[in-house]
Protein backbone atom coordinates (compact mmCIF):
# COMPACT_ATOMS: atom_id res chain seq x y z
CA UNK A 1 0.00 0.00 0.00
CA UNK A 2 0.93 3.46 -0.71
CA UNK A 3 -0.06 6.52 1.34
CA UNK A 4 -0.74 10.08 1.21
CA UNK A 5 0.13 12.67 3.86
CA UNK A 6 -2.23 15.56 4.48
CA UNK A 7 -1.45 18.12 6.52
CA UNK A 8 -4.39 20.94 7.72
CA UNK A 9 -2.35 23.99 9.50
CA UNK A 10 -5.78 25.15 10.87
CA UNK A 11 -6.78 28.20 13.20
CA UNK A 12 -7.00 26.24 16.53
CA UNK A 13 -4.57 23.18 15.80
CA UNK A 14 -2.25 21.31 13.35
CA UNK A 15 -3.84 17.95 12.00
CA UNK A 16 -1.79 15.04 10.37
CA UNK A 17 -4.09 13.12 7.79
CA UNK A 18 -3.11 9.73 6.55
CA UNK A 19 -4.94 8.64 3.14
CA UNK A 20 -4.74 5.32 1.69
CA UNK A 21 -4.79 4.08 -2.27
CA UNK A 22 -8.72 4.57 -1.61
CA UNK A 23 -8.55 7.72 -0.78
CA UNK A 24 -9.91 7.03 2.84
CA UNK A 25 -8.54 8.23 6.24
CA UNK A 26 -7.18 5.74 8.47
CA UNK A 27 -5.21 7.91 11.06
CA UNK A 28 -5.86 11.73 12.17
CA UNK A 29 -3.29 13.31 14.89
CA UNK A 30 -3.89 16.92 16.41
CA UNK A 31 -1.59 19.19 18.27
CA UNK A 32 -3.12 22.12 19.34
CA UNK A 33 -1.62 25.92 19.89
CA UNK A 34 -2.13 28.42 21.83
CA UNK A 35 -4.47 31.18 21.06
CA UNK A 36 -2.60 34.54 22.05
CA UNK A 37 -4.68 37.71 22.77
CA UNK A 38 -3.60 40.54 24.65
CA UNK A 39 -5.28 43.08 26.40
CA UNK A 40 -6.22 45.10 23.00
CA UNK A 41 -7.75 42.19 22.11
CA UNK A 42 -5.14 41.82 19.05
CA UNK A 43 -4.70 37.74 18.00
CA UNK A 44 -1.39 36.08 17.72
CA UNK A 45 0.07 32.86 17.17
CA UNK A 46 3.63 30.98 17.59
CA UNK A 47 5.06 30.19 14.12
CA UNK A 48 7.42 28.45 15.80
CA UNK A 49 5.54 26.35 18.26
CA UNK A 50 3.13 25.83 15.02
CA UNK A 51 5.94 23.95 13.06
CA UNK A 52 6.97 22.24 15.58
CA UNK A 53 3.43 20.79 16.15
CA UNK A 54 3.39 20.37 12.83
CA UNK A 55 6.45 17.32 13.25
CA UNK A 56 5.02 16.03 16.00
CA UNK A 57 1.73 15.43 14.40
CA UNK A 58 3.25 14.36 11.43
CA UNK A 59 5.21 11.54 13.98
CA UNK A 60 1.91 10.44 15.99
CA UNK A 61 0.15 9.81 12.95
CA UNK A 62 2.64 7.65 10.59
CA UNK A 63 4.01 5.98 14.47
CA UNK A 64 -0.30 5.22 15.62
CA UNK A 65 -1.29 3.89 12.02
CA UNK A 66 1.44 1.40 12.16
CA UNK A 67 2.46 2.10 8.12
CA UNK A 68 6.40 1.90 6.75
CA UNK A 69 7.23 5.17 6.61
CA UNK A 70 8.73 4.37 2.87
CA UNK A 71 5.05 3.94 1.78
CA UNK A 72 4.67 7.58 2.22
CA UNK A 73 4.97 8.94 -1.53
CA UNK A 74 3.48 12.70 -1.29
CA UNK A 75 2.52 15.44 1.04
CA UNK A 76 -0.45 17.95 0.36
CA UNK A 77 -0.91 21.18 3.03
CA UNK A 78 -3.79 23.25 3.52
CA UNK A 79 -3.58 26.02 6.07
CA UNK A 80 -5.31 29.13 7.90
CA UNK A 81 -5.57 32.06 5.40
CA UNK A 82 -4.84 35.49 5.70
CA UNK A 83 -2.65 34.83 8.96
CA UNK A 84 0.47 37.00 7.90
CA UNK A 85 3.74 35.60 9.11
CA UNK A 86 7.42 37.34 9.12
CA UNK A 87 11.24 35.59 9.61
CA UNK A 88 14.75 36.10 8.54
CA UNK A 89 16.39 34.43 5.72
CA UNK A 90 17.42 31.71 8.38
CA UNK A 91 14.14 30.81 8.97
CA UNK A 92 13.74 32.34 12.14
CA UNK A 93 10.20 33.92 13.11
CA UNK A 94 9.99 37.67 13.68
CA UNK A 95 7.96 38.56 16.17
CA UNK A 96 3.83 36.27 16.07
CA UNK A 97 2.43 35.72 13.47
CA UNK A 98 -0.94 38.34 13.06
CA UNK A 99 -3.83 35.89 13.02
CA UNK A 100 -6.64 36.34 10.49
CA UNK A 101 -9.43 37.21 13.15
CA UNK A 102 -7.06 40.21 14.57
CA UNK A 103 -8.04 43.70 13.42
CA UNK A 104 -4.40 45.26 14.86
CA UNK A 105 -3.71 46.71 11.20
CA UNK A 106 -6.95 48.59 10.85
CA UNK A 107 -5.12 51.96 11.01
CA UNK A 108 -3.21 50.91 8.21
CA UNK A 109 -6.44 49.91 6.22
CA UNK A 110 -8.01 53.23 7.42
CA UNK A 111 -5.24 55.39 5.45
CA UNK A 112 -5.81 53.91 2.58
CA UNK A 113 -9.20 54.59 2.27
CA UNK A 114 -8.80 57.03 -0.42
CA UNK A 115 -7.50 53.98 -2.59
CA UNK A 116 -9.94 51.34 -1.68
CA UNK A 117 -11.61 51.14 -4.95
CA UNK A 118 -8.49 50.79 -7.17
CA UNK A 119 -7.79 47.90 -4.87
CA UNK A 120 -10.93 46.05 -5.07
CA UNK A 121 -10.74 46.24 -8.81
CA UNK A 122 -7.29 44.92 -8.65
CA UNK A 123 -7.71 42.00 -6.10
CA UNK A 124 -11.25 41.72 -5.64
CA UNK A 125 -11.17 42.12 -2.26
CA UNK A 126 -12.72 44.98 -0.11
CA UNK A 127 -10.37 46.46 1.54
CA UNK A 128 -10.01 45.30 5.03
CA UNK A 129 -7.34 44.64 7.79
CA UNK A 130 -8.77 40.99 7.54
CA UNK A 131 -6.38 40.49 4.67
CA UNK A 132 -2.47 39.72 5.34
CA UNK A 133 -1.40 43.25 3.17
CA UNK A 134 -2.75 45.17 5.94
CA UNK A 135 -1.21 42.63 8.70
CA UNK A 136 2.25 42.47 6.69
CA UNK A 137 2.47 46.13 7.18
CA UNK A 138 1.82 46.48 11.13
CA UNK A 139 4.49 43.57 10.88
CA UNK A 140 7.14 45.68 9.49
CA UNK A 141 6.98 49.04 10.81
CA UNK A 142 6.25 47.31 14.53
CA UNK A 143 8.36 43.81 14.08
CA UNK A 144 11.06 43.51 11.95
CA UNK A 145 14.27 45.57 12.36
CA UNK A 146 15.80 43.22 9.93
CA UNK A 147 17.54 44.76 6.31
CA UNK A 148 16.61 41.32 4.72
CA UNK A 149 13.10 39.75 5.44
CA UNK A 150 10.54 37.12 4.36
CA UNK A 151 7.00 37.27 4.09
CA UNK A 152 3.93 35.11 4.02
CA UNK A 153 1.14 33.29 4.45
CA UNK A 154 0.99 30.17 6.64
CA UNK A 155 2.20 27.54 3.57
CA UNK A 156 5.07 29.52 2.71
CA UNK A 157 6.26 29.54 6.37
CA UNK A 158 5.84 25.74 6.91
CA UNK A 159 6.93 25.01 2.90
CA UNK A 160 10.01 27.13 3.86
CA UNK A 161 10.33 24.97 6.93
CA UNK A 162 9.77 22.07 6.02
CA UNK A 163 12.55 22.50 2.81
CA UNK A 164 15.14 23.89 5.24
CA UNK A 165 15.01 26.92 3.33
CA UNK A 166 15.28 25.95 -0.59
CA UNK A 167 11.32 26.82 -1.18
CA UNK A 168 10.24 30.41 -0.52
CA UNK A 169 6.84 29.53 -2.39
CA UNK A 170 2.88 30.15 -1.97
CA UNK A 171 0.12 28.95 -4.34
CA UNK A 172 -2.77 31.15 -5.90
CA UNK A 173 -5.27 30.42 -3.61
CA UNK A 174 -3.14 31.83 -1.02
CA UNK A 175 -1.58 34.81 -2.97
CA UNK A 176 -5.53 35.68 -3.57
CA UNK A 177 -6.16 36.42 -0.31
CA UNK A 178 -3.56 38.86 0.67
CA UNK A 179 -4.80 41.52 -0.85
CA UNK A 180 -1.45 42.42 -3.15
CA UNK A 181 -2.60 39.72 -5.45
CA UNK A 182 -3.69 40.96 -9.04
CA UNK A 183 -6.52 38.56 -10.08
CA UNK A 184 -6.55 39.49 -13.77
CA UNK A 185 -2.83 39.34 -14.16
CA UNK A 186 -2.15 36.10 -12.08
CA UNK A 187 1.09 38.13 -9.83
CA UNK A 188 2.29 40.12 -7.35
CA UNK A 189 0.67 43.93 -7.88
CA UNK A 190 3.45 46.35 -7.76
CA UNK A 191 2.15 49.31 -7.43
CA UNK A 192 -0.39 47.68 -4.19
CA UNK A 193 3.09 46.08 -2.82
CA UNK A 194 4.13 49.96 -2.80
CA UNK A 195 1.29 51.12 -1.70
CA UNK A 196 1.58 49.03 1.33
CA UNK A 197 4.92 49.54 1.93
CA UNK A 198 5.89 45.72 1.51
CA UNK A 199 9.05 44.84 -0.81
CA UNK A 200 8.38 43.14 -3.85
CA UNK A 201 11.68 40.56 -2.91
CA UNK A 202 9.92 39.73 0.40
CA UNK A 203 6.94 37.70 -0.91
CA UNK A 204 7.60 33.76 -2.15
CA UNK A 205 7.37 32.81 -5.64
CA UNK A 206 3.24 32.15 -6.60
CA UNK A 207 3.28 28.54 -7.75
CA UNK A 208 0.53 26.06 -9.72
CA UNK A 209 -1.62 24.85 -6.71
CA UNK A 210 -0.59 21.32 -7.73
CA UNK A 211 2.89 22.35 -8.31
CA UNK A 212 5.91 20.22 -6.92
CA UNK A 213 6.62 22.99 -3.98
CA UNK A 214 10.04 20.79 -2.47
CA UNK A 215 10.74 17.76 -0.85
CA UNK A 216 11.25 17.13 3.00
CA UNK A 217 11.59 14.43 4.98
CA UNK A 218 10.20 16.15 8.35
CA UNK A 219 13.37 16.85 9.73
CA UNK A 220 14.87 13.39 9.46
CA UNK A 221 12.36 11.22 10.46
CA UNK A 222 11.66 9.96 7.17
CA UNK A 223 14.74 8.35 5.44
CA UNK A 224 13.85 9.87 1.85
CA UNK A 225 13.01 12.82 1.32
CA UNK A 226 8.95 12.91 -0.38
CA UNK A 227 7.36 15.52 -2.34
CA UNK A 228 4.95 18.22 -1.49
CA UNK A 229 2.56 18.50 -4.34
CA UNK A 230 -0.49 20.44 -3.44
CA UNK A 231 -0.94 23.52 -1.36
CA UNK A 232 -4.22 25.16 -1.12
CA UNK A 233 -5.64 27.99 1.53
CA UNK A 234 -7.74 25.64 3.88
CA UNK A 235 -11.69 27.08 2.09
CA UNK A 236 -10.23 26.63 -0.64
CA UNK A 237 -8.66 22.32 0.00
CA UNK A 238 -12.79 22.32 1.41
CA UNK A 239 -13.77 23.16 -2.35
CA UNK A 240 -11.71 20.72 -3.61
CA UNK A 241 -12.40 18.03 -0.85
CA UNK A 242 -16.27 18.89 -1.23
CA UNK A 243 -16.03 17.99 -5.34
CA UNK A 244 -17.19 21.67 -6.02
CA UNK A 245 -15.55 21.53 -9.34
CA UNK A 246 -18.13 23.00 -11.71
CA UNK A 247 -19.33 26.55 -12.39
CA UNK A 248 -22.30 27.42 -9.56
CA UNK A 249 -21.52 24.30 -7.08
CA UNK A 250 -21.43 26.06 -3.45
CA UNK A 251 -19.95 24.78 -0.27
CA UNK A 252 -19.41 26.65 3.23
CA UNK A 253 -16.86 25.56 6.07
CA UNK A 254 -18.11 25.64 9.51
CA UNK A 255 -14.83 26.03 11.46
CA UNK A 256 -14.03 29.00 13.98
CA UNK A 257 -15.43 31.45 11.11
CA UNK A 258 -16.83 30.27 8.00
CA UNK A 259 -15.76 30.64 4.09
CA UNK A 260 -19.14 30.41 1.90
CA UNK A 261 -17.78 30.02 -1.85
CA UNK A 262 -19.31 29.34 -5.19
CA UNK A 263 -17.30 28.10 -8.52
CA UNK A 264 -17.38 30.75 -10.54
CA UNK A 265 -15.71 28.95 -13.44
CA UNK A 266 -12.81 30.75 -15.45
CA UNK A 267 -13.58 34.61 -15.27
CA UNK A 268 -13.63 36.75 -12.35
CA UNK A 269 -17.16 38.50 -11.62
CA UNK A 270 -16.58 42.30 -11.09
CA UNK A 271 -19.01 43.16 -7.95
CA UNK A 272 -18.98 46.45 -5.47
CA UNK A 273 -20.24 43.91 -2.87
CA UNK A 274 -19.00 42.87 0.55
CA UNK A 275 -18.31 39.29 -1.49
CA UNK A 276 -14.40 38.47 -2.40
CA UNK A 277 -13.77 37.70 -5.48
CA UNK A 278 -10.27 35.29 -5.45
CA UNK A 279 -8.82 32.36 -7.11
CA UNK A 280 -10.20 28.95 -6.00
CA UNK A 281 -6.61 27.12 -6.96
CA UNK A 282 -4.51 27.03 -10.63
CA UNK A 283 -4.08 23.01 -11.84
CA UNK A 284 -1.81 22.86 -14.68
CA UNK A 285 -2.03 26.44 -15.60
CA UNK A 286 -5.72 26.30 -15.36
CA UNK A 287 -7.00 29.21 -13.22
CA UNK A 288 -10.71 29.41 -11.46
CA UNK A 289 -12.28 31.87 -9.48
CA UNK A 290 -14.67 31.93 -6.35
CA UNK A 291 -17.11 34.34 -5.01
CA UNK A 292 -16.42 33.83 -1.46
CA UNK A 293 -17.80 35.52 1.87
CA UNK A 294 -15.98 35.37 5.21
CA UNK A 295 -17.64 35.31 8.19
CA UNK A 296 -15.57 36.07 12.09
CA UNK A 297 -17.87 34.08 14.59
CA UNK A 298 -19.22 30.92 13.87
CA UNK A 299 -17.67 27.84 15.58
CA UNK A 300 -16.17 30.47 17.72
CA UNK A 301 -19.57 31.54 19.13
CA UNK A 302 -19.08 28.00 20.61
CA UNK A 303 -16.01 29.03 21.81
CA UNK A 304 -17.42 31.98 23.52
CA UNK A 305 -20.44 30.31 25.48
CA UNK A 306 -17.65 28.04 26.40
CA UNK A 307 -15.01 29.99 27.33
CA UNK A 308 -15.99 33.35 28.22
CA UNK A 309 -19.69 32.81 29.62
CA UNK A 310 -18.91 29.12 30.97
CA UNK A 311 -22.81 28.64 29.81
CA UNK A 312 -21.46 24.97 28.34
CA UNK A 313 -18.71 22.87 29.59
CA UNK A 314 -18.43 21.02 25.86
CA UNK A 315 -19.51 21.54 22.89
CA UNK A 316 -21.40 18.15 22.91
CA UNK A 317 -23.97 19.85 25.53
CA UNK A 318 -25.37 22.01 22.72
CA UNK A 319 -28.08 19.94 21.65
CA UNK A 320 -29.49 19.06 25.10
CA UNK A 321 -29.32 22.55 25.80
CA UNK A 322 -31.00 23.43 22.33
CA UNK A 323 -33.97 20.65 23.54
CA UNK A 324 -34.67 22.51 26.55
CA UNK A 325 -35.02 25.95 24.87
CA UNK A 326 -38.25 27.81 24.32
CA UNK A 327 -38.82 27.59 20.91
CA UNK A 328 -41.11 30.62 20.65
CA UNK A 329 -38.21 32.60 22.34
CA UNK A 330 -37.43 36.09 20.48
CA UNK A 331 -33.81 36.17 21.50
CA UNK A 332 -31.27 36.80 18.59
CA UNK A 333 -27.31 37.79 19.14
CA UNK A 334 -25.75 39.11 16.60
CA UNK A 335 -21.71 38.25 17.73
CA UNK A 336 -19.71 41.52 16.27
CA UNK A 337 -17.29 40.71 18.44
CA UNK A 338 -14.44 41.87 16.28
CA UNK A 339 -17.01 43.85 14.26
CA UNK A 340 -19.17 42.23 11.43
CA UNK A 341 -17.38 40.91 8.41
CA UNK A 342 -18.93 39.45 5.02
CA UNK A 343 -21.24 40.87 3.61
CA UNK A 344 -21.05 43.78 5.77
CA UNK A 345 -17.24 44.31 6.51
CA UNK A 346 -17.94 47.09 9.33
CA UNK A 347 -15.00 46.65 11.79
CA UNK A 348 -16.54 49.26 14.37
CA UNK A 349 -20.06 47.36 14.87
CA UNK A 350 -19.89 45.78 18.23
CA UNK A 351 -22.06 42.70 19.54
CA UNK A 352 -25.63 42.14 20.96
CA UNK A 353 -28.13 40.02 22.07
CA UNK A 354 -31.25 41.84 21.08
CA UNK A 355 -35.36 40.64 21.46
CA UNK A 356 -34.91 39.27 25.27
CA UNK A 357 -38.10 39.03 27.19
CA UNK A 358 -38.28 38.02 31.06
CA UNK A 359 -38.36 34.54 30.11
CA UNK A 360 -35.34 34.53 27.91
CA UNK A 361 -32.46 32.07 29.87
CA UNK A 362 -29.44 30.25 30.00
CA UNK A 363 -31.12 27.75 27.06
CA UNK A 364 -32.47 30.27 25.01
CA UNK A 365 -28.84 32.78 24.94
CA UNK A 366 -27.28 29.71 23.34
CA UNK A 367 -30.29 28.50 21.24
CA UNK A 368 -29.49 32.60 19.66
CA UNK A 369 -25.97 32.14 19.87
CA UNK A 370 -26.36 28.68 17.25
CA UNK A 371 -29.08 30.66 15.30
CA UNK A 372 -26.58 33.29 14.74
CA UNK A 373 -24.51 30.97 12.75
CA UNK A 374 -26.96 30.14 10.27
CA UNK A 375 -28.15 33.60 9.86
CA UNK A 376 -25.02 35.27 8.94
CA UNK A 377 -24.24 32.29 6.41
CA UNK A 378 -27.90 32.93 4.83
CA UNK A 379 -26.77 36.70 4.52
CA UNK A 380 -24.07 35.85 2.08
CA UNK A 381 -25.65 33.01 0.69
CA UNK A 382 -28.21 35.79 -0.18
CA UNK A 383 -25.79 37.66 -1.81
CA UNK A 384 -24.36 35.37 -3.69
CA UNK A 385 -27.55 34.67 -5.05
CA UNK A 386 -28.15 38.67 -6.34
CA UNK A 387 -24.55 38.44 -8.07
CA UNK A 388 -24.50 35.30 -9.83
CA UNK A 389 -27.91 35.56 -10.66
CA UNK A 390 -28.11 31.73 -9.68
CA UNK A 391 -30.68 30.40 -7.18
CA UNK A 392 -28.97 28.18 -4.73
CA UNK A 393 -30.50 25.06 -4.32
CA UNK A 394 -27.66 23.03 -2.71
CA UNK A 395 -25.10 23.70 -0.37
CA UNK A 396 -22.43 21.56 0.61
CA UNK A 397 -20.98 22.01 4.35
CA UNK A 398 -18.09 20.59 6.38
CA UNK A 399 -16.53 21.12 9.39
CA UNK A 400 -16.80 20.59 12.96
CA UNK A 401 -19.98 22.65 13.46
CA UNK A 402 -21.46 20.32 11.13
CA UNK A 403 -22.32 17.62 13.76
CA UNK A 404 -24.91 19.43 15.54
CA UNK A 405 -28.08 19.02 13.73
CA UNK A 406 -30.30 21.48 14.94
CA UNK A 407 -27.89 23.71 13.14
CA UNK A 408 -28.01 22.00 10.37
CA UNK A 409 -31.79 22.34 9.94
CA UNK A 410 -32.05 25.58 11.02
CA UNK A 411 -29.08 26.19 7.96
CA UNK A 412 -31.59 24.39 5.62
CA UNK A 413 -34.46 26.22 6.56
CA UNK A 414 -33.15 29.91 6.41
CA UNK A 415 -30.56 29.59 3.28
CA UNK A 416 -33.97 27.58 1.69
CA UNK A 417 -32.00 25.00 0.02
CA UNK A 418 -31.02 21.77 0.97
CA UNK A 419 -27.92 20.93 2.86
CA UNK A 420 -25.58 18.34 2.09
CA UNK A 421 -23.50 17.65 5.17
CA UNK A 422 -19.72 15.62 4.58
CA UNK A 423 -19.80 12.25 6.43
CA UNK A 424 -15.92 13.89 6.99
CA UNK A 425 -15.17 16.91 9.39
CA UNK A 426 -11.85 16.78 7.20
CA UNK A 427 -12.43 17.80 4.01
CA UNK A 428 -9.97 20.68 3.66
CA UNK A 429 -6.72 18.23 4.61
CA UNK A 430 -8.76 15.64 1.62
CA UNK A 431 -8.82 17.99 -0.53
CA UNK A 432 -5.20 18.86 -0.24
CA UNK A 433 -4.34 15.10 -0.18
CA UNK A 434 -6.50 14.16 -2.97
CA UNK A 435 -5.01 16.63 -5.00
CA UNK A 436 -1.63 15.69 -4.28
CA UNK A 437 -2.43 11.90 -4.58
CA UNK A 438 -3.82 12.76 -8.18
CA UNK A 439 -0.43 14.90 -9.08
CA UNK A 440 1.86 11.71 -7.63
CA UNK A 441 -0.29 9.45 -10.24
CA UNK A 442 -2.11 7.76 -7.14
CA UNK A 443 -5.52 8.70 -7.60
CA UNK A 444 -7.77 8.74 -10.26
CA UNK A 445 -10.01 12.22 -10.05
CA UNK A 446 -13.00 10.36 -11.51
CA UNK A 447 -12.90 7.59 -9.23
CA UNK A 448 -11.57 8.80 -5.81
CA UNK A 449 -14.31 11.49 -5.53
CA UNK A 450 -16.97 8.74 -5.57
CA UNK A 451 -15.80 8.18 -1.68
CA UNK A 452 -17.99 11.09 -0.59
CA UNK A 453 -21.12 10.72 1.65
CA UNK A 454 -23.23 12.90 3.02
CA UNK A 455 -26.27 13.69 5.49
CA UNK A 456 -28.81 15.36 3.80
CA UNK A 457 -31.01 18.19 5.52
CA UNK A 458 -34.26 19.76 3.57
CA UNK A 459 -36.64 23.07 4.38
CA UNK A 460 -39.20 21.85 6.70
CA UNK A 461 -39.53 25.89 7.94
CA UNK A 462 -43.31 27.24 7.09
CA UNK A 463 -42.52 30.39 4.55
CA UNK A 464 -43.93 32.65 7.45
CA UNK A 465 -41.74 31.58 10.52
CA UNK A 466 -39.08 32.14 7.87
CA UNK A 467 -39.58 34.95 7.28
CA UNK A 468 -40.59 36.20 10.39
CA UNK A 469 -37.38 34.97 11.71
CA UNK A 470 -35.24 36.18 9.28
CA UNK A 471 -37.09 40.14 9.46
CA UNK A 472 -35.88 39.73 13.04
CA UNK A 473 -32.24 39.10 12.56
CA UNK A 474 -31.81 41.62 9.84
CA UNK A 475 -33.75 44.53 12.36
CA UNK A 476 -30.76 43.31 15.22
CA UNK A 477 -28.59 43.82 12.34
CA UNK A 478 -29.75 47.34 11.53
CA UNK A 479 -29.54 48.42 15.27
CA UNK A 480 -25.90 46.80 15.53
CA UNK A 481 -24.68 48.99 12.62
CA UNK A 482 -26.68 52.19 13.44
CA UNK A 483 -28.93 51.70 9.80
CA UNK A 484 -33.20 51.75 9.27
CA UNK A 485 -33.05 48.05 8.04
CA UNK A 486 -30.49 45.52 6.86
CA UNK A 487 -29.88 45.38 3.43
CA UNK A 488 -31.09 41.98 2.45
């Protein structure tokens, strides 16, 4: 047997994926990492504790499943996107890396203002400090004192890692979403790379998604060296993973925020919308596009009745909790924690939990807290909808989230379509590994897609608690961003 290794450089942990000739997992390993946050609320993580992680999962996977570690023949990443990473040419960090969630660089989003335009038409993004250009400034005039310097995303950090230092490379799903990407010309934007104050000479080379991106042998504990032949941003490996390969085919991640995208095929749309526009991945010189919206707070509103209100000791106590809640409850938060991004992008809204009555409680905050989920997914799926001029019938989903099922239906019933749920929380480290297992002449694309399964979830909502609902959520919307009315 021959195997593929997967690796998904996530927001919360670092997962080792073993895939056999099938295509099917038969080992995970997770190392977590710690979530910094200071007092300003700014969101860092350890590069360095990351790679490390990285090796060790890498060990407790091949070392648990038992396989000769010569049956290893390819290695495909996916990774946490935007997260904006500095170190010198030695490969030593600079300073934390900025994570996506933090809005540190907003200053340095907020003088550019004047240019925002000329930069959506140029990378499709709106202009944000959610994007690593922003994030890659703050990093050099607060971080680096050093002449010579690299910069990157996530991949290029571990691919330069992982190569001891002879690949400096990203892919185009990555380079999309920094926000000095030009998505008609396929490069590096020099005249945004100015405007941002970044060197040209400090980004990595942008490389096929399926390219051949080095060979390591995770610092000697393989005795040959194997090739890394497929990095994609983590939404993007979901895509893949999901089979979303045709024009219109949708598919949202439920992880600590959420990435809604839709093929768009081989053009990019032009849209004034909160929606990105960015590459899904290049294969063989093949470029597609995705609309895509990002959402902050989803599996981290979890997180937060976890964590900060102590309202749940595990997420498994959700549903019994969701049992026990009055269903007729009016309660709705809106969780702008870090302000409210797709579609709205407004980085000074601030949370609420709006519509209590005397009889809202403990069940009912976190019965609003899941609901929010759903409705800020149904906001861009809504949006989507106005720009492609498609009606979304189907929507694939993955992710941890994914397992609790009165989310699920409550998804189904406000986006009105009907939800196809992966039988595999992993489908952003398969679609990274299936796409490296098809590059390494493993897999056959026809036939190693056909492994998918999935839970299926249809409207059962009446049109007028629907729509009652959904009037609600967009008036708690309005409030939180000081508007009459929500604009969908």
């Amino acid at each position: 047997m021959k195997y593929i290794l997967s690796i998904d450089q996530s927001t919360q942990a670092t997962k080792a994926v073993l895939l056999d000739e099938k295509g099917k997992i038969i080992k995970r390993a997770d190392r977590r990492h710690k979530q910094i946050i200071n007092d300003k609320g700014w969101v860092s993580h350890d590069q360095e504790e990351i790679y490390q992680n990285l090796l060790l999962a890498v060990r407790d996977a091949v070392e648990a499943s038992g396989i000769a570690k010569s049956d290893l023949i390819a290695v495909g990443i996916s990774n946490q996107r935007e997260t904006a990473a500095a170190w010198d040419k030695n490969g030593t960090a600079l300073g934390l890396a900025v994570v996506w969630q933090c809005s540190r660089a907003e200053k340095v989003a907020e003088r550019l203002k004047e240019r925002a335009e000329d930069i959506h038409k140029k990378t499709g993004l709106p202009l944000s400090p959610y994007f690593s250009a922003s994030k890659m400034t703050w990093l050099i005039e607060n971080e680096i004192r050093e002449e010579e310097y690299h910069l990157g995303t996530m991949d290029s950090w571990l691919l330069f890692k992982l190569t001891g230092g002879k690949s400096f490379k990203t892919d185009y799903s990555n380079a999309s979403r920094t926000q000095l990407f030009n998505i008609h010309t396929l490069a590096w934007d020099e005249e945004l790379c100015a405007l941002f104050g970044i060197p040209l000479e400090s980004l990595p080379e942008i490389c096929d998604s399926n390219s051949c991106f080095g060979y390591t042998d995770f610092e000697g504990f393989l005795e040959e060296a194997i090739p890394i032949h497929a990095v994609l941003g983590d939404s993007h490996g979901a895509l893949y993973g999901q089979g979303c390969h045709m024009k219109g085919m949708v598919k949202t991640t439920y992880g600590t925020g959420s990435s809604i995208m839709m093929n768009i095929g081989e053009k990019a749309l032009e849209t004034d919308s909160g929606l990105a526009v960015s590459l899904a991945w290049c294969i063989d010189g093949k470029a597609e596009y995705v609309l895509e919206g990002n959402i902050n707070y989803t599996g981290a509103v979890v997180a937060w009745l976890q964590d900060d209100m102590h309202m749940i000791e595990t997420p498994k106590e959700l549903e019994e909790q969701l049992k026990l809640a009055k269903e007729e409850d009016s309660a709705i938060l809106v969780p702008a924690f870090t302000g409210l991004s797709a579609p709205y992008w407004r980085g000074d809204a601030k949370a609420m939990l709006y519509g209590m009555t005397r009889t809202t409680g403990r069940a009912e905050v976190i019965k609003a807290a899941v609901e929010s989920i759903a409705y800020q997914i149904t906001d861009v799926i809504k949006m989507m909808e106005q720009i492609s001029k498609t009606d979304i019938k189907e929507l694939r989903a993955d992710g941890g989230p994914t397992g609790n099922q009165y989310l699920m239906q409550f998804q189904s019933d406000m986006a009105e379509a009907v939800l196809c749920v992966a039988s595999s929380e992993e489908l952003s480290a398969i679609g990274a590994g299936y796409m490296a297992g098809i590059k390494a002449g493993l897999y056959e694309k026809e036939e190693v897609f056909q492994n998918l399964s999935y839970n299926r979830y249809s409207p059962q909502m009446s049109p007028q608690v629907r729509e009652s609902k959904y009037e609600a959520w967009k008036k708690a919307v309005a409030i939180v961003l000081n508007t009459e009315r929500s604009s969908f």
